[in-house]
Every structure is written in C-alpha cells, then in structure tokens.
N, C-alpha and C. Protein backbone atom coordinates (compact mmCIF):
# COMPACT_ATOMS: atom_id res chain seq x y z
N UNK A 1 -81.61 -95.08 69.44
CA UNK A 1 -80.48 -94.18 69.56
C UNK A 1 -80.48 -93.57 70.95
N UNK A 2 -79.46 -93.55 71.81
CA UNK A 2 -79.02 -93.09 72.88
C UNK A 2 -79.17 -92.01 72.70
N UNK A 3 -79.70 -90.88 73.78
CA UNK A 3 -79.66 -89.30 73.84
C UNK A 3 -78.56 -88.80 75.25
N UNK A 4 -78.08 -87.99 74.81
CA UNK A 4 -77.06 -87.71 76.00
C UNK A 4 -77.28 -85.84 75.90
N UNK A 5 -77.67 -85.76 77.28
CA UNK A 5 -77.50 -84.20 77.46
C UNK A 5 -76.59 -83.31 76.73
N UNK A 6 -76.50 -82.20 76.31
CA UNK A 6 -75.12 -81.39 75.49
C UNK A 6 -74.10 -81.08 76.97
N UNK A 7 -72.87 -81.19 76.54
CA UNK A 7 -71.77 -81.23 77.36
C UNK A 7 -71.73 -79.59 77.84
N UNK A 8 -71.76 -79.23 79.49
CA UNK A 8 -71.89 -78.15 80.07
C UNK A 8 -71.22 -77.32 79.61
N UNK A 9 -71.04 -76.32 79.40
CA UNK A 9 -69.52 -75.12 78.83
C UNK A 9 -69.51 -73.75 79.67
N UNK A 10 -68.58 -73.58 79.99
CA UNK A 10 -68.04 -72.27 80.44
C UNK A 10 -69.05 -71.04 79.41
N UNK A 11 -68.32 -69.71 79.91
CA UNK A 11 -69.08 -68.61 78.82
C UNK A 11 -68.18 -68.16 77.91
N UNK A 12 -67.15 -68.74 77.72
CA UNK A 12 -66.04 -68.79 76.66
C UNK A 12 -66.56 -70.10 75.84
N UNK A 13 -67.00 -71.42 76.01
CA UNK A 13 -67.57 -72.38 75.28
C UNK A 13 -66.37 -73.23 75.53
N UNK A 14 -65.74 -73.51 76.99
CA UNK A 14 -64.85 -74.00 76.88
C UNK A 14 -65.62 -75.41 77.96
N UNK A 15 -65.11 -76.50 77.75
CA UNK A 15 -66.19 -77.99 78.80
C UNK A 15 -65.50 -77.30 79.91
N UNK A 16 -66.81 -77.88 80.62
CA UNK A 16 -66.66 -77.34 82.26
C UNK A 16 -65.81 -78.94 82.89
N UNK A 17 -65.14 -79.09 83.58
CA UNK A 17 -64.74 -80.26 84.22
C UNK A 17 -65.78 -81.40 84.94
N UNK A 18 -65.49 -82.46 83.88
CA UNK A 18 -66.55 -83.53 83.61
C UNK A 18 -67.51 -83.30 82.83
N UNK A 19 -67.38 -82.90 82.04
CA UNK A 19 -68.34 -82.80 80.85
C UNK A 19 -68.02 -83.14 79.62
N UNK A 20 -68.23 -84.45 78.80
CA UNK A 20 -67.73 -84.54 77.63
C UNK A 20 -68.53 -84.54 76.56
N UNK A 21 -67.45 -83.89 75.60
CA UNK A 21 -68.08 -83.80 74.17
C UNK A 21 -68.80 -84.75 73.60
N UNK A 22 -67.78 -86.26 73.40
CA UNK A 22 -68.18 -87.03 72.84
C UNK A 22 -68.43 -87.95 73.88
N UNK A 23 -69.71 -88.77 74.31
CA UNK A 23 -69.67 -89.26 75.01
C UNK A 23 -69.85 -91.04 74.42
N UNK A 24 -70.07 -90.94 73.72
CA UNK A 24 -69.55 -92.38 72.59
C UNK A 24 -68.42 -92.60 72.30
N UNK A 25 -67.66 -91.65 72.37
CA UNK A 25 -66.52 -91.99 71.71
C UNK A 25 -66.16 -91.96 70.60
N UNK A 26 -65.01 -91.86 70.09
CA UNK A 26 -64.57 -92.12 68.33
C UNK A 26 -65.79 -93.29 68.01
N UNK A 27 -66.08 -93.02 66.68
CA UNK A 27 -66.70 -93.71 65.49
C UNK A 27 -65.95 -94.76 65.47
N UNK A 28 -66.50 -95.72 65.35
CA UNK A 28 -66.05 -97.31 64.64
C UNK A 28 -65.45 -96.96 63.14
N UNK A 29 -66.33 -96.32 62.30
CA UNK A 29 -65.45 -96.00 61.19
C UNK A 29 -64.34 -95.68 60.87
N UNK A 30 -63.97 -94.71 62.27
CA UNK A 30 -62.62 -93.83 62.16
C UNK A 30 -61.71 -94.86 61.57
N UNK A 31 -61.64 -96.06 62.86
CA UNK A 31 -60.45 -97.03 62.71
C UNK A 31 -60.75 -98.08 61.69
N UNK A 32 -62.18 -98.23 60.99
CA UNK A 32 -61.66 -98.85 59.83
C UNK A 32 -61.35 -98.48 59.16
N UNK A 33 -61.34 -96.75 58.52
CA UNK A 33 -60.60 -96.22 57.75
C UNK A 33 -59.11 -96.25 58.14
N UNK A 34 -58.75 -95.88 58.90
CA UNK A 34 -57.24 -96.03 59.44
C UNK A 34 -56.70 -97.33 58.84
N UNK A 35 -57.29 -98.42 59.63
CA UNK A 35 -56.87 -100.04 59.12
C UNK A 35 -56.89 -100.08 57.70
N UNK A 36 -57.84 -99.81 57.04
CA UNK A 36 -57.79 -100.14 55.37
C UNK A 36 -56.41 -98.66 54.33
N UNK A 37 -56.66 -98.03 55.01
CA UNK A 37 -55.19 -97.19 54.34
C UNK A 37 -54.12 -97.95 55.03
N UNK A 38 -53.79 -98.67 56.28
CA UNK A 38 -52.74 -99.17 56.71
C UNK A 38 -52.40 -100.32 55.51
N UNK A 39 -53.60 -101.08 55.58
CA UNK A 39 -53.40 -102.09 54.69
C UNK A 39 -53.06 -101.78 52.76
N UNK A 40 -53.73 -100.77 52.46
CA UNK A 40 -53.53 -100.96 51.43
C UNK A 40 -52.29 -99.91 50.99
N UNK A 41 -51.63 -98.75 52.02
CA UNK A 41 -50.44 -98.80 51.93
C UNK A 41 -49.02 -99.69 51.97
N UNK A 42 -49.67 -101.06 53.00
CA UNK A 42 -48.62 -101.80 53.04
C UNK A 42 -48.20 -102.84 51.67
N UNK A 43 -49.57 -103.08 50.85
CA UNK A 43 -49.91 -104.09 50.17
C UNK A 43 -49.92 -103.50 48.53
N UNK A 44 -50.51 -102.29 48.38
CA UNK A 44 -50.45 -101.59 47.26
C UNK A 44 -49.64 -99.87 46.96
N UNK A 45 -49.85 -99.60 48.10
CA UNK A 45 -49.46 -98.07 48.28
C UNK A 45 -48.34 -97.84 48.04
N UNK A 46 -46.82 -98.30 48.65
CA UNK A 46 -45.85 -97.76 48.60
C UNK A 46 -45.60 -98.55 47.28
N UNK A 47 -46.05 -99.26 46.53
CA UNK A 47 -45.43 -99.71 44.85
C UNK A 47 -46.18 -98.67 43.96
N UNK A 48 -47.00 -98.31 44.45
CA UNK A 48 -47.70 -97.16 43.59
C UNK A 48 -47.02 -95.67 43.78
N UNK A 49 -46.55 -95.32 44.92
CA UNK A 49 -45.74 -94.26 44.87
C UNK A 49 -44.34 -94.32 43.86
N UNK A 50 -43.59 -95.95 43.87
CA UNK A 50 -42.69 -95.71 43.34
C UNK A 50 -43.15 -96.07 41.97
N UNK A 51 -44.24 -96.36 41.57
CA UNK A 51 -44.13 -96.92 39.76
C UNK A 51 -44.68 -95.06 39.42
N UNK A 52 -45.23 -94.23 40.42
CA UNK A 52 -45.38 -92.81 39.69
C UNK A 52 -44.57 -92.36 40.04
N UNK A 53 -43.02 -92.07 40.57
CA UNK A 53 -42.00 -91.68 40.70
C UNK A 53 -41.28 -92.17 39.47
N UNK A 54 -40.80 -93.09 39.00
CA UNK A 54 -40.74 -93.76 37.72
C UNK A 54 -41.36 -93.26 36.07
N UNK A 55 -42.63 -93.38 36.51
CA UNK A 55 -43.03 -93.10 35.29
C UNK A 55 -42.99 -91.53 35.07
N UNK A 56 -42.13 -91.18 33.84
CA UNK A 56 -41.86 -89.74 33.71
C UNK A 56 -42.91 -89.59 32.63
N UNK A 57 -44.01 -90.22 31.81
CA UNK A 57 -45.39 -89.81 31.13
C UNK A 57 -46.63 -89.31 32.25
N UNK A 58 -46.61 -89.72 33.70
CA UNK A 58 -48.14 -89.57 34.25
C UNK A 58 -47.78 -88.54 34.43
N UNK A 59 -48.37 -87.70 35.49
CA UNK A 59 -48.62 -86.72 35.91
C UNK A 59 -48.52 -87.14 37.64
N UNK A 60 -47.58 -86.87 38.13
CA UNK A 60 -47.78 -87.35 39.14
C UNK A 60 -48.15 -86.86 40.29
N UNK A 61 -48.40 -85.60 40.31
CA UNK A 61 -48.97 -84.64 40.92
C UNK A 61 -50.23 -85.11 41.99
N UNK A 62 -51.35 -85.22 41.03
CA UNK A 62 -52.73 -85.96 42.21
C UNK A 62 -52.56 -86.72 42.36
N UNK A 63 -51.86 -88.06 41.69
CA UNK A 63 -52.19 -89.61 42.37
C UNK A 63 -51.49 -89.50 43.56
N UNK A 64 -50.01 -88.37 43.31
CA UNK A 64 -48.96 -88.70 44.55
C UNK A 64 -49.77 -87.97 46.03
N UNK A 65 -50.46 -86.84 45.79
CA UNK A 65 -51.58 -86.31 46.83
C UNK A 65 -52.16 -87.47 47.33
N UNK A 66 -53.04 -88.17 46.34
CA UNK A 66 -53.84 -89.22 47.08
C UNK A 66 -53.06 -89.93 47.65
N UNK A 67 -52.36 -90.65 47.38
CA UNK A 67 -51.66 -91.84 48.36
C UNK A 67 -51.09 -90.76 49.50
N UNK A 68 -50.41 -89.30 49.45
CA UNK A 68 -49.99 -89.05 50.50
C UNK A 68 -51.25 -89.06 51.97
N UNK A 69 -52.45 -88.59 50.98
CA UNK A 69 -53.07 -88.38 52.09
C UNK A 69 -53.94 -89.99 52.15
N UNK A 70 -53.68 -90.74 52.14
CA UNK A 70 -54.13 -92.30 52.41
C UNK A 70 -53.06 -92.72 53.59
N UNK A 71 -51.63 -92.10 53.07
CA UNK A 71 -50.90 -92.63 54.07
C UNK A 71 -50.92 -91.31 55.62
N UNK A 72 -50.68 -90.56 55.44
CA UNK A 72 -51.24 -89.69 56.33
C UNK A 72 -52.77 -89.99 57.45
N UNK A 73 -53.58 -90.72 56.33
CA UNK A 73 -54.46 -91.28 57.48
C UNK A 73 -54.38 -92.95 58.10
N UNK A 74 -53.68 -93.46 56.90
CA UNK A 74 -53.16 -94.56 57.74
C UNK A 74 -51.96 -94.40 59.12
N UNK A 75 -51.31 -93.63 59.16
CA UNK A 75 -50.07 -93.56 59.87
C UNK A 75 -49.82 -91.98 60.51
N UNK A 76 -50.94 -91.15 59.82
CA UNK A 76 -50.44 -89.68 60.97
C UNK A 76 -49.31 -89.13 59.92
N UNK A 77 -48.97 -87.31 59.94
CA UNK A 77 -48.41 -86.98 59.48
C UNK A 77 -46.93 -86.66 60.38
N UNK A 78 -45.39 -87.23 59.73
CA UNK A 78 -44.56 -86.52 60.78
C UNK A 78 -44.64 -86.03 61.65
N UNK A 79 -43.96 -86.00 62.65
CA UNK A 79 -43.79 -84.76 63.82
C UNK A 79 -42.72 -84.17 63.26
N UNK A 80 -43.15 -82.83 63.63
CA UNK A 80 -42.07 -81.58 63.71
C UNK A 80 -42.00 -80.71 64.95
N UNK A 81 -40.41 -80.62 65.12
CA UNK A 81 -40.24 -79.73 66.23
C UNK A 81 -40.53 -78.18 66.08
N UNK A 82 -41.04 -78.36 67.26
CA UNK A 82 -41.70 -76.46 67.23
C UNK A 82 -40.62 -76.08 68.73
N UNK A 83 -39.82 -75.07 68.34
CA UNK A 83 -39.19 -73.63 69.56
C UNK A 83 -40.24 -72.84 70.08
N UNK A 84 -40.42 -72.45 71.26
CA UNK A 84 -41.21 -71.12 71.66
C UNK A 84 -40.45 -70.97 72.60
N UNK A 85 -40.15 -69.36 72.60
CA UNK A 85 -39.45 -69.19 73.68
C UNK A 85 -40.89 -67.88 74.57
N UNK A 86 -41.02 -68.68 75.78
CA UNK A 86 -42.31 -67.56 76.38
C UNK A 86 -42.36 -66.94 77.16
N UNK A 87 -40.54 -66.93 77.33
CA UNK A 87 -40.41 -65.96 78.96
C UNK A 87 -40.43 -66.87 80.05
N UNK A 88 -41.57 -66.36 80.55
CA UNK A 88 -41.73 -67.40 82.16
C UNK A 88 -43.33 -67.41 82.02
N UNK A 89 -44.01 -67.16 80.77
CA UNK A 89 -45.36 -67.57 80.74
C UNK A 89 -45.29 -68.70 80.29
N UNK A 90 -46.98 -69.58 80.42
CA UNK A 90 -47.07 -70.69 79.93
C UNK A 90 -48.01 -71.15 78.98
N UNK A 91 -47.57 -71.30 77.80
CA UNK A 91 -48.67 -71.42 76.55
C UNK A 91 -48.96 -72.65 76.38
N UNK A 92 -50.57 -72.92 76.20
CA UNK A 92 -50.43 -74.76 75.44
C UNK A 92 -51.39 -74.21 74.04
N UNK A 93 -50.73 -74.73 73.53
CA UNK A 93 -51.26 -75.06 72.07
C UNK A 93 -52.03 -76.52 71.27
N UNK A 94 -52.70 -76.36 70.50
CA UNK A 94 -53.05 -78.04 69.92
C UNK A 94 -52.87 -76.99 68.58
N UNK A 95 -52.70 -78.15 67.81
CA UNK A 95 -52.64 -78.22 66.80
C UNK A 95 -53.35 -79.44 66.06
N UNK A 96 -54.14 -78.91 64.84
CA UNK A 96 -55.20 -79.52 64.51
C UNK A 96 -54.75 -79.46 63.02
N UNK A 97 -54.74 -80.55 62.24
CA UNK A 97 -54.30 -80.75 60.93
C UNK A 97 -55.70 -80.60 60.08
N UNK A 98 -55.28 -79.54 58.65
CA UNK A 98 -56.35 -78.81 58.12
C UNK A 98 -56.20 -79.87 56.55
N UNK A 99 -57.34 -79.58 56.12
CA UNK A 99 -57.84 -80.32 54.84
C UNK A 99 -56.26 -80.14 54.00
N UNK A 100 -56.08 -80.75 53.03
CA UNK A 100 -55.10 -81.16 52.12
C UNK A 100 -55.34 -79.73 51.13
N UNK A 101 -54.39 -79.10 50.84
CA UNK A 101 -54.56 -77.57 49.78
C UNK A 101 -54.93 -78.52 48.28
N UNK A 102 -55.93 -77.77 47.88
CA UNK A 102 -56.20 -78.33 46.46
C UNK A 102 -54.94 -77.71 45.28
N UNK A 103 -55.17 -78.16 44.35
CA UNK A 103 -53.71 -78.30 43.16
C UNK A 103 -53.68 -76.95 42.81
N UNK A 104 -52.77 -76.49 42.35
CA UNK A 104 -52.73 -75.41 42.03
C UNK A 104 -53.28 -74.65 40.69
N UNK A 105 -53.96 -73.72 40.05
CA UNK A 105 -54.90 -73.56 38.84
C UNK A 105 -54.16 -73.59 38.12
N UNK A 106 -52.92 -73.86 37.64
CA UNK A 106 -51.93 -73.83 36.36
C UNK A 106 -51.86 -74.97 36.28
N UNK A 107 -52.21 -76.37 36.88
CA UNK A 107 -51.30 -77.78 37.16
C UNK A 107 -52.88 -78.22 36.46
C-alpha cells in the first residue's frame, strides 16, 4: 500500500494550493457502482417503477425509494435552479447531496 503525506491545510482546514486530498483518486468501486445501477435501471429498473405504480396492493413507498435512489446513483439527481441575489459580493457555494430521509414512523 502506497503512503502519501496528509494534504497541507490552511488554519481554517482549508488545502493549501497543491495539496490534494485524494491523491488516488476516486475508488474503482465508485464507477462500478454507477455502471451497475445504470445497467440495471436500463434493463430492470424503469419496468419496476412502472409495475409498482400499477400495482394498487404493494406498498409502494420503499421499493419506489430504492429504485429512486439506484437511479439517482446511476444518473445524478436533477438540477435545480437556485436565484441569489448578493449585491456586488461574491458567494460560491457547493452543494453536497445528503443521505436519503428514512420513511416516515406512521408509513
């Protein structure tokens, strides 16, 4: 296993310029997970959304979660437009997509 120094940081903990986090890079896994939700949204996924849209006995509640979030990691969630109005300052933002909300305690 490769050892790589920890990436330099400011005193805010912010990388100093040229210093990276990951110096491997994304995981190999990442993108076979990606590829295998691509695939099995293309091949199984979207007939499974519509046979639980259909069926008015399941419950369609979690299965439709799971496939959303299969397809979400196959393909990314929408973009949505965001307004800021900041004056004449200049804000950057990231935005970082948070775990899936679990079901609700009545469901």
């Amino acid at each position: 296993m490769d050892e790589y120094p920890p990436p330099q940081r400011d005193e805010r903990g912010r990388l100093l310029p040229g210093s990276v986090a990951n110096p491997k890079g994304r995981p190999a896994i990442v993108r076979e997970v990606r590829e295998w939700c691509q695939e099995f949204m293309s091949v199984e996924g979207w007939a499974k959304v519509a046979e639980i849209i259909r069926d008015e006995k399941t419950r369609a509640d979690a299965r439709l979660a799971a496939l959303r979030l299969v397809a979400e990691y196959g393909y990314g969630k929408p973009s949505q437009k965001v307004e800021l109005d900041t004056g004449s300052r200049e804000i950057i933002v990231n935005l970082v997509p948070g775990p899936p909300a679990p079901p609700a305690a009545d469901e």
